[in-house]
N, C-alpha and C. Protein backbone atom coordinates (compact mmCIF):
# COMPACT_ATOMS: atom_id res chain seq x y z
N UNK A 1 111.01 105.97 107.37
CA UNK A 1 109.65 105.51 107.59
C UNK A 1 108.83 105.82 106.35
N UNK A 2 108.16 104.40 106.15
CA UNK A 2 107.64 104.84 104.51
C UNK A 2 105.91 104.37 104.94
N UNK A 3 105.26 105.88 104.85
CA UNK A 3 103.60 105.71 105.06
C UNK A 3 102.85 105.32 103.44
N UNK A 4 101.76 104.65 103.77
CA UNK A 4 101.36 104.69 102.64
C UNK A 4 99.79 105.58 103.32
N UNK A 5 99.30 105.98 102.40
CA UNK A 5 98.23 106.88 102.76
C UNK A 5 96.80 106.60 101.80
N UNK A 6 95.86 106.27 102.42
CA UNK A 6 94.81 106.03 101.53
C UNK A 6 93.15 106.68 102.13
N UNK A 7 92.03 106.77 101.34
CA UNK A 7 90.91 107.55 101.95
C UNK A 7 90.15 107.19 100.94
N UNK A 8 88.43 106.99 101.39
CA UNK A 8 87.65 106.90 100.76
C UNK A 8 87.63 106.03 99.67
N UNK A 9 88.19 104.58 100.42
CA UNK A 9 87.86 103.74 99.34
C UNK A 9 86.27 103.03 99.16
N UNK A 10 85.15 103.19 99.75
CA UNK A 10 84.04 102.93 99.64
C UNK A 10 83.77 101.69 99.26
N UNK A 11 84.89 100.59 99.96
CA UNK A 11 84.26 98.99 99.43
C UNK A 11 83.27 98.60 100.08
N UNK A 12 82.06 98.32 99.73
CA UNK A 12 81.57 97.53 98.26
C UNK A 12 81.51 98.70 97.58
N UNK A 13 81.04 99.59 97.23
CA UNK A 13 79.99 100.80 97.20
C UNK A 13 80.39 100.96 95.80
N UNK A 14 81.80 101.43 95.64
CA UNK A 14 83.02 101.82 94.67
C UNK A 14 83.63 101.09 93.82
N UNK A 15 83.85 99.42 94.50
CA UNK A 15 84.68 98.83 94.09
C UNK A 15 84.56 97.79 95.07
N UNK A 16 84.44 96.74 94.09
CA UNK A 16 84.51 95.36 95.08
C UNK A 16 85.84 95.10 95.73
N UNK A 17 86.82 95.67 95.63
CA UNK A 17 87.82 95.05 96.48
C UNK A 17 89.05 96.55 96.22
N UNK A 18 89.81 96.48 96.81
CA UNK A 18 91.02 97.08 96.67
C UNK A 18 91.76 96.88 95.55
N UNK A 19 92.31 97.86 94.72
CA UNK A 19 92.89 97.60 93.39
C UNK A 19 94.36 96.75 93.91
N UNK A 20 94.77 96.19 92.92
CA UNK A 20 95.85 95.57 93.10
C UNK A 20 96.91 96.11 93.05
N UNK A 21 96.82 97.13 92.30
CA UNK A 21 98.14 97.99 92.17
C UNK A 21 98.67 98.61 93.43
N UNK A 22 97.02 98.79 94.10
CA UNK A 22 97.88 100.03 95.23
C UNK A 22 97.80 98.60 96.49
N UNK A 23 97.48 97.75 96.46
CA UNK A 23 98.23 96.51 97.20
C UNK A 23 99.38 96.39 97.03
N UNK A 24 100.21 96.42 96.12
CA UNK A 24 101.30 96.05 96.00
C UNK A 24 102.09 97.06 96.18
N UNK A 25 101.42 98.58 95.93
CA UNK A 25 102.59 99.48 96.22
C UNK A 25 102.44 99.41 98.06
N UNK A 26 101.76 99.14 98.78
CA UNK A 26 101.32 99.37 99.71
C UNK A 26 102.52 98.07 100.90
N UNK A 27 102.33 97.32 100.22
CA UNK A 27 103.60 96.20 100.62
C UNK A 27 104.70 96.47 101.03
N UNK A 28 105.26 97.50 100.44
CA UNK A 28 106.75 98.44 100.96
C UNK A 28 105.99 99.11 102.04
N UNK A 29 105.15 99.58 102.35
CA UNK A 29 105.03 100.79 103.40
C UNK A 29 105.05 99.94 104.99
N UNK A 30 106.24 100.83 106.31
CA UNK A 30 105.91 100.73 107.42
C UNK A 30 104.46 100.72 107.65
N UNK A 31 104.16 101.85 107.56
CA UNK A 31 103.02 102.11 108.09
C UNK A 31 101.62 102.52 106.77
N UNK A 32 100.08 101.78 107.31
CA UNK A 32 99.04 102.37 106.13
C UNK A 32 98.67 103.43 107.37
N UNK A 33 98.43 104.54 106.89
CA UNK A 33 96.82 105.22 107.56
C UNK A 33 95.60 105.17 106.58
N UNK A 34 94.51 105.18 106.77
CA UNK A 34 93.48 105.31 106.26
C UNK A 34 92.53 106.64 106.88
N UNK A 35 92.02 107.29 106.39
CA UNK A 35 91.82 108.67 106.84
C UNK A 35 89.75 108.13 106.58
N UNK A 36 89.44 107.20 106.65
CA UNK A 36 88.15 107.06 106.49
C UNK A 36 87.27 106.57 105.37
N UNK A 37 85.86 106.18 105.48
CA UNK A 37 85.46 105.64 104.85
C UNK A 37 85.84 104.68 103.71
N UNK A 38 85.96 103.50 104.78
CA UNK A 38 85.81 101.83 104.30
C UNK A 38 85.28 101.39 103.73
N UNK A 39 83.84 102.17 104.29
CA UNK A 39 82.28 101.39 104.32
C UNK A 39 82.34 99.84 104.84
N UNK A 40 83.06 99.14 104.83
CA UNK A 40 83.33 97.68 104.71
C UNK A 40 84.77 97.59 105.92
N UNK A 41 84.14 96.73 106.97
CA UNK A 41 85.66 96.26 107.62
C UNK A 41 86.22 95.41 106.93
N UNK A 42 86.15 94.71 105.78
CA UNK A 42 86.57 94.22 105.00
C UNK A 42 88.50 94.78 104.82
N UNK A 43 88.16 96.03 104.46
CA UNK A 43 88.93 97.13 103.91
C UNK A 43 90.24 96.72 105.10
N UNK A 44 89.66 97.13 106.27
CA UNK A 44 90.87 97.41 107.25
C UNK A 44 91.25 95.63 107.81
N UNK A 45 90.83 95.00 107.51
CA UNK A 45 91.36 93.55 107.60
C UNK A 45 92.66 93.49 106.31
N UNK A 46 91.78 93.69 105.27
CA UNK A 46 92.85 93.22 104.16
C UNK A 46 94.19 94.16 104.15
N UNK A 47 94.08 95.41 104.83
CA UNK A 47 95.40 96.23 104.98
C UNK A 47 96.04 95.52 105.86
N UNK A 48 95.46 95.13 106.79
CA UNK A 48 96.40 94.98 108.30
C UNK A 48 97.30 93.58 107.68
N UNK A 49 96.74 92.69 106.92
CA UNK A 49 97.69 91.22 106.17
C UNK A 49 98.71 91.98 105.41
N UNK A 50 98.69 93.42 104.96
CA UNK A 50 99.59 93.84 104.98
C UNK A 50 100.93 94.78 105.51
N UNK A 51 100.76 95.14 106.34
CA UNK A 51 101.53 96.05 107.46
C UNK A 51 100.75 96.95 108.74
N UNK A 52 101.11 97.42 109.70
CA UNK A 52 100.14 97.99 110.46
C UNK A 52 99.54 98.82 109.81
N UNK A 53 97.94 99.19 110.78
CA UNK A 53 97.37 100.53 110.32
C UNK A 53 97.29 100.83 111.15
N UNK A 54 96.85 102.41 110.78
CA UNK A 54 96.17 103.27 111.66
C UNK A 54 95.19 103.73 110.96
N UNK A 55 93.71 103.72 111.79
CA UNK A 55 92.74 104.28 110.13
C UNK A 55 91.36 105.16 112.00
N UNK A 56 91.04 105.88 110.89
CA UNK A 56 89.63 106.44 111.21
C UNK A 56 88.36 106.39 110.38
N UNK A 57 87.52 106.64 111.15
CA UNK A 57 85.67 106.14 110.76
C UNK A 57 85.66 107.29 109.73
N UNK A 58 84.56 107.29 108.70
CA UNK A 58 84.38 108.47 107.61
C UNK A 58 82.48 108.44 108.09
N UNK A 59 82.11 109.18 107.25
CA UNK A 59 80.52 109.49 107.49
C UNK A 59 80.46 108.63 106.68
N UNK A 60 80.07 107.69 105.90
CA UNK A 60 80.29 106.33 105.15
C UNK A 60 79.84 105.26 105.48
N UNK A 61 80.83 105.11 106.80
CA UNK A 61 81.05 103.96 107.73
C UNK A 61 80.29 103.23 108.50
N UNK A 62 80.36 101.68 108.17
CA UNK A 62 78.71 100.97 108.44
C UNK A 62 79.20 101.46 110.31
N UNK A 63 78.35 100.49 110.73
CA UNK A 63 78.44 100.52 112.46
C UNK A 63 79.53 99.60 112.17
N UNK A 64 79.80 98.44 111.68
CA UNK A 64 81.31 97.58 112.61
C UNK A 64 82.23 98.30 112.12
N UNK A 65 81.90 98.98 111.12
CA UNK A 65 83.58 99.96 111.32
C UNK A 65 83.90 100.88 112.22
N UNK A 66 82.91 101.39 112.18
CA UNK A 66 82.63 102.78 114.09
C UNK A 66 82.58 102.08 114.93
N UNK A 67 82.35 100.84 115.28
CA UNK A 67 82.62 100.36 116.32
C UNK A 67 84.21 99.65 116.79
N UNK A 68 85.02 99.75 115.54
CA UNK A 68 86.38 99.65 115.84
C UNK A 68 87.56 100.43 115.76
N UNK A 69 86.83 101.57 115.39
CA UNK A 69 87.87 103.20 114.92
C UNK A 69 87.46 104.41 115.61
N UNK A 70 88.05 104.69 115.52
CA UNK A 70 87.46 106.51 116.49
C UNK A 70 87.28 107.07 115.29
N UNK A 71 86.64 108.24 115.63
CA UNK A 71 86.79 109.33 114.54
C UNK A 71 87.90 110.19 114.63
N UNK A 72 88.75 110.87 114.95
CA UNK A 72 90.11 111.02 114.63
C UNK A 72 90.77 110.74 115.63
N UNK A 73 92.06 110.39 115.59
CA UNK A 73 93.43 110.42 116.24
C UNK A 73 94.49 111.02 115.97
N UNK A 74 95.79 111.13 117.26
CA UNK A 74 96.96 111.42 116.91
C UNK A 74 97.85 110.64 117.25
N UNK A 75 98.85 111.10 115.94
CA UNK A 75 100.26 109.90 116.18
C UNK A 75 101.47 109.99 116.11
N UNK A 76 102.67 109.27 116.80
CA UNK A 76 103.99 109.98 116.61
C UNK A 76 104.42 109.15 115.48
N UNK A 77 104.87 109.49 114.80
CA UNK A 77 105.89 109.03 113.47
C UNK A 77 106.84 109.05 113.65
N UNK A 78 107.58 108.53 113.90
CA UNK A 78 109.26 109.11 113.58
C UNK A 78 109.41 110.25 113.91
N UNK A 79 109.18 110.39 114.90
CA UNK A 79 109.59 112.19 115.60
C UNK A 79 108.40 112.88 115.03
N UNK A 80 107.51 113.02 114.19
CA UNK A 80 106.35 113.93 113.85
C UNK A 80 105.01 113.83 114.41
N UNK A 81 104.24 114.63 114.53
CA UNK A 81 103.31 114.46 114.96
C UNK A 81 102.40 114.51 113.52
N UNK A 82 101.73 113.06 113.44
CA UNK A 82 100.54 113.04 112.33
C UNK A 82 99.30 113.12 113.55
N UNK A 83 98.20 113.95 112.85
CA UNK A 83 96.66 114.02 113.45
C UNK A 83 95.85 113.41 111.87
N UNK A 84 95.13 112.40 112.07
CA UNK A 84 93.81 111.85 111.52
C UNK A 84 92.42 111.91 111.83
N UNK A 85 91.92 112.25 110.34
CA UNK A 85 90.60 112.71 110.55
C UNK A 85 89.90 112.61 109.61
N UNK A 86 88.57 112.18 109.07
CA UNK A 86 88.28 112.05 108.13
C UNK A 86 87.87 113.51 107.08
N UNK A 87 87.04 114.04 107.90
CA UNK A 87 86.39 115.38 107.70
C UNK A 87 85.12 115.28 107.51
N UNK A 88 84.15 116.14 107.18
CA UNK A 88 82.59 116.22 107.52
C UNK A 88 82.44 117.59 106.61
N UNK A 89 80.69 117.54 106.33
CA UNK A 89 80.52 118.57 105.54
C UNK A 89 80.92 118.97 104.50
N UNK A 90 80.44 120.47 103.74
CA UNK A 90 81.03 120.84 102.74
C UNK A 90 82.74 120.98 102.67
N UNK A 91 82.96 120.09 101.60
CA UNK A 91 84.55 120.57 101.10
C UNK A 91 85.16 121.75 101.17
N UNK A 92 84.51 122.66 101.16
CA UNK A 92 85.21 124.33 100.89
C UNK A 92 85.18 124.62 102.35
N UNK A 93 84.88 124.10 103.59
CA UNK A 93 85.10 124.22 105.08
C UNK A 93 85.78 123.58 105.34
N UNK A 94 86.38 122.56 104.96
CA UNK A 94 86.92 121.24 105.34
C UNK A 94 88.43 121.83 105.80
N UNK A 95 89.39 122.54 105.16
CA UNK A 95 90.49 122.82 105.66
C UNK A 95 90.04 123.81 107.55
N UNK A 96 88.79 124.73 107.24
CA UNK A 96 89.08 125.20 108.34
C UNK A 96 88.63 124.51 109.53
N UNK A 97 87.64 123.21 109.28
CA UNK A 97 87.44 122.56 110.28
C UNK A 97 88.44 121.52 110.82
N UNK A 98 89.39 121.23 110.44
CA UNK A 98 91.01 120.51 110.17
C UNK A 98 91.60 121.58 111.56
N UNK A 99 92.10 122.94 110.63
CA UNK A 99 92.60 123.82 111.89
C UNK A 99 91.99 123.61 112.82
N UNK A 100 90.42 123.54 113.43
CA UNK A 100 90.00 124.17 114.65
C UNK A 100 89.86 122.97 115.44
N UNK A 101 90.34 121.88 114.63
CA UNK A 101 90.08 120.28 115.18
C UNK A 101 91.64 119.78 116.16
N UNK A 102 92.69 120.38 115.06
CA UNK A 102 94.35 120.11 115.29
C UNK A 102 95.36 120.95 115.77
N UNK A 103 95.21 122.46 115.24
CA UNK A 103 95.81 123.46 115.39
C UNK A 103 96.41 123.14 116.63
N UNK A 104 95.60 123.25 118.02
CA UNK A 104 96.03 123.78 119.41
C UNK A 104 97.05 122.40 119.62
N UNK A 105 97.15 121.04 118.81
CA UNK A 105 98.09 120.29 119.40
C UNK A 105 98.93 120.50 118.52
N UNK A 106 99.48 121.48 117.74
CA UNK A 106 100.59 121.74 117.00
C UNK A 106 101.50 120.48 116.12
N UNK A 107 100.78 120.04 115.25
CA UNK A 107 100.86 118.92 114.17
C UNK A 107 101.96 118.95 113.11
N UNK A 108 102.78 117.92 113.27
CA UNK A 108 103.69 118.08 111.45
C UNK A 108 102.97 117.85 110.01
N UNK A 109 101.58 117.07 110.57
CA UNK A 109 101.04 116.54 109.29
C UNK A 109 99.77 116.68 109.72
N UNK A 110 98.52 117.04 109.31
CA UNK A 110 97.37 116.56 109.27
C UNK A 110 96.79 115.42 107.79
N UNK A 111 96.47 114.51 108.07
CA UNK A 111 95.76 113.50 107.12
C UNK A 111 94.36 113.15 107.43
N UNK A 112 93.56 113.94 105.79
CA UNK A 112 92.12 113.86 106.25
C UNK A 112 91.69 113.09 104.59
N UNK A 113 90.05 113.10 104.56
CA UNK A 113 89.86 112.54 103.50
C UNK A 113 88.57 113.48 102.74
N UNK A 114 87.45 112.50 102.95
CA UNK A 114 85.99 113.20 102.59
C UNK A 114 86.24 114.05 101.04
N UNK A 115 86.62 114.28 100.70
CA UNK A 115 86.52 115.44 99.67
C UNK A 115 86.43 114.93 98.07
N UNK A 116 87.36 113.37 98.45
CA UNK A 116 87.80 112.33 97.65
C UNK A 116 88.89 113.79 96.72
N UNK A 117 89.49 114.38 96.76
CA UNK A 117 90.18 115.60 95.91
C UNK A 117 91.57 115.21 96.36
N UNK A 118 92.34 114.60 96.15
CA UNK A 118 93.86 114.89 96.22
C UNK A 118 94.08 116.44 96.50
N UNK A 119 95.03 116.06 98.19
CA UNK A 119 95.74 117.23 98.33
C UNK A 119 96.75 117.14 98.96
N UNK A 120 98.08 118.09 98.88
CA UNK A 120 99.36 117.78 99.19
C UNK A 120 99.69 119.23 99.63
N UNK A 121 99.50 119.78 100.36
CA UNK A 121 99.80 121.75 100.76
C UNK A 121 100.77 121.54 101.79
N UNK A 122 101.44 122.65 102.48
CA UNK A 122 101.67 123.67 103.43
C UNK A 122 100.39 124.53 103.75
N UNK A 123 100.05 124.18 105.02
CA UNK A 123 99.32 125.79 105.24
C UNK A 123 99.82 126.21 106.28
N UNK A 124 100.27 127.68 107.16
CA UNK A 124 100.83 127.40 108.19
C UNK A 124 102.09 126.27 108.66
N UNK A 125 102.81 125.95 107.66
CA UNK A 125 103.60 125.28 108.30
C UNK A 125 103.22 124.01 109.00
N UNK A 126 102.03 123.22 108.11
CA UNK A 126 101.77 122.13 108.62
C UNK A 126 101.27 121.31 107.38
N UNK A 127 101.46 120.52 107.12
CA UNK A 127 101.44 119.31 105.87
C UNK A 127 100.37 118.60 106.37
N UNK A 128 98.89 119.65 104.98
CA UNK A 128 97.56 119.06 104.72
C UNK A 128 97.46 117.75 103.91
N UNK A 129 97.22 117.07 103.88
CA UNK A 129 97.73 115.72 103.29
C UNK A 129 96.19 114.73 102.70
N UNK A 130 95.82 114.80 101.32
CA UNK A 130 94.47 114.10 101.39
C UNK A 130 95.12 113.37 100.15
N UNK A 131 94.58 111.89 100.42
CA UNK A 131 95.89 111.34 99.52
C UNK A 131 94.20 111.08 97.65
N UNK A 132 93.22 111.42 98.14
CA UNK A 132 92.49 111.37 97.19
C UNK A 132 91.37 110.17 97.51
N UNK A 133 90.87 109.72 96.40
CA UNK A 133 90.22 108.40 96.76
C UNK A 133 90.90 107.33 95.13
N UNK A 134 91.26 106.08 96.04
CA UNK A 134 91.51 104.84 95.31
C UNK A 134 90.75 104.14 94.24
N UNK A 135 89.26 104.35 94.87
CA UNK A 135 88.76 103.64 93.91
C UNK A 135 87.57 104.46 93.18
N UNK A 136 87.65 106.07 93.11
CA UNK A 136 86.40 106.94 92.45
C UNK A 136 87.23 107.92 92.13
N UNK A 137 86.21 108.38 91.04
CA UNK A 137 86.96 109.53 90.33
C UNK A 137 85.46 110.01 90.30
N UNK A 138 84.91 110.38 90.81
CA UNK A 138 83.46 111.88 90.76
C UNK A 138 83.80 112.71 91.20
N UNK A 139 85.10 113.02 91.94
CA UNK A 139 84.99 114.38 92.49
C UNK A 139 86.87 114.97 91.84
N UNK A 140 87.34 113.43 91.55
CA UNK A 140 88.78 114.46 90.75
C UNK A 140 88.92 113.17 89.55
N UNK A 141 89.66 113.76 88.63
CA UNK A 141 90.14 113.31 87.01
C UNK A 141 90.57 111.88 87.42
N UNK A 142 91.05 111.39 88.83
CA UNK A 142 91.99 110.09 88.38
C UNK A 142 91.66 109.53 89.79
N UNK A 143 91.79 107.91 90.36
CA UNK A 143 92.07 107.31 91.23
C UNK A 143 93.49 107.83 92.22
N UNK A 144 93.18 107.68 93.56
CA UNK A 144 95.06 108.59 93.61
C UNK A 144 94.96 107.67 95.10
N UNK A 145 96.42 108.01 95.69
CA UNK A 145 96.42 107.06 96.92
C UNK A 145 97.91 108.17 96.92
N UNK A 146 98.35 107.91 98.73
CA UNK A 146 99.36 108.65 98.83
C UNK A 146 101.00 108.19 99.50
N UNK A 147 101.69 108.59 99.35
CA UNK A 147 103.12 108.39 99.95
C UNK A 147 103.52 109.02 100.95
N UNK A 148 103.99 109.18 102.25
CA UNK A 148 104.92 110.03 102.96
C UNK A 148 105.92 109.26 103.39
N UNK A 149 107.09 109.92 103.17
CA UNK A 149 108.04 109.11 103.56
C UNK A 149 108.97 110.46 104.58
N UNK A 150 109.46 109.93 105.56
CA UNK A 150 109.87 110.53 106.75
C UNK A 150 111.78 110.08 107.20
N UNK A 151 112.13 110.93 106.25
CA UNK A 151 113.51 110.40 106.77
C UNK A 151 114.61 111.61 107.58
N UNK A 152 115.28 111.31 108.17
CA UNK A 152 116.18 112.39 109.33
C UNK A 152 115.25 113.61 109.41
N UNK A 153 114.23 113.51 110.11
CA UNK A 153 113.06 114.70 110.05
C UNK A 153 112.26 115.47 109.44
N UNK A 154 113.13 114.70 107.73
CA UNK A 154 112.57 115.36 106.22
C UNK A 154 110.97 115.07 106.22
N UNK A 155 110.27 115.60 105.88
CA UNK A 155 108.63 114.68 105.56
C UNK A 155 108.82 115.04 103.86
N UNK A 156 108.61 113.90 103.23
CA UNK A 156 108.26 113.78 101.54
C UNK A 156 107.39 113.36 101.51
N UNK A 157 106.22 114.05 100.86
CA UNK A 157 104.83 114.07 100.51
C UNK A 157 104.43 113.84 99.16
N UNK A 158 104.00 113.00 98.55
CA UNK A 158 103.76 112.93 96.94
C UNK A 158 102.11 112.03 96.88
N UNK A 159 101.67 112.57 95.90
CA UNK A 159 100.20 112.00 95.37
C UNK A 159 100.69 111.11 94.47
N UNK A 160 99.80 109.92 94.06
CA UNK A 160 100.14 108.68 93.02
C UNK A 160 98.82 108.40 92.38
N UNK A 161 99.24 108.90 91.43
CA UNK A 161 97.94 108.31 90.60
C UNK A 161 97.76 106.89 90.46
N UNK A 162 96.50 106.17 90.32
CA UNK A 162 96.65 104.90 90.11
C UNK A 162 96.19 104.91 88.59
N UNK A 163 97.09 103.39 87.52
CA UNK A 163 96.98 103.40 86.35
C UNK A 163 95.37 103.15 85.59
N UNK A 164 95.20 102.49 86.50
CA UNK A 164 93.64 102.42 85.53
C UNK A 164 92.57 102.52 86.46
């Protein structure tokens, strides 16, 4: 099972459209999640012409996007349990509001966003997963989008920078 993972792409806001690059890497993936802020249902139309999603609302998010997403969910993968969420508030809380959100349903993966910061950890024995933001770089050096790929119970986790 090959996820593709994306967050905080902020179309219009950021970027008039989705880069092309991570369209096309996105083409191989079973499954997209989107961990939040669209701004634009735009966003989650043009994924779904490409494979299912699963996505959640970000603080971002006009009303027709909250009106078609929850704010987080959980999901089985291939035997794992992924929890989605965008996150809220200051960044430097953001992991512990993750735990106090997921913890008690005992998760293989949490996938959140907000921070726009690429992240790829263990904490506790659970795979923090923020695949960055696609189309801004104010809060880290590069555009990034993410991979998980899930095979005989393995989870492979990798960040991808995008080229330009």
């Amino acid at each position: 099972m090959k996820i593709g993972v994306v967050s905080d792409t902020h179309v219009p806001e950021k970027s008039c459209e989705l880069p092309a690059e991570l369209l096309d890497v996105l083409k191989g993936c079973n499954l997209i999640v989107h961990a939040g802020d669209l701004v634009d249902i735009c966003v989650l139309e043009d994924l779904q012409k490409i494979s299912k999603v699963e996505a959640v609302y970000g603080n971002m998010d006009s009303q027709k996007v909250r009106a078609v997403l929850p704010d987080k969910k959980t999901l089985k993968v291939d035997g794992k349990k992924l929890c989605l969420m965008h996150g809220s508030g200051k960044p430097d809380n953001l992991i512990g509001l993750l735990k106090e959100e997921f913890f008690s349903q005992k998760p293989d993966i949490i996938v959140f966003g907000h921070s726009h910061m690429p992240m790829n950890e263990y904490i506790e024995g659970i795979l923090f997963f923020n695949p960055g933001s696609a189309t801004d770089t104010v809060f880290s050096p590069y555009r990034s989008y993410g991979i998980i790929e899930i095979v005989k119970e393995k989870i492979d986790a990798k960040i991808h920078k995008l080229s330009k």
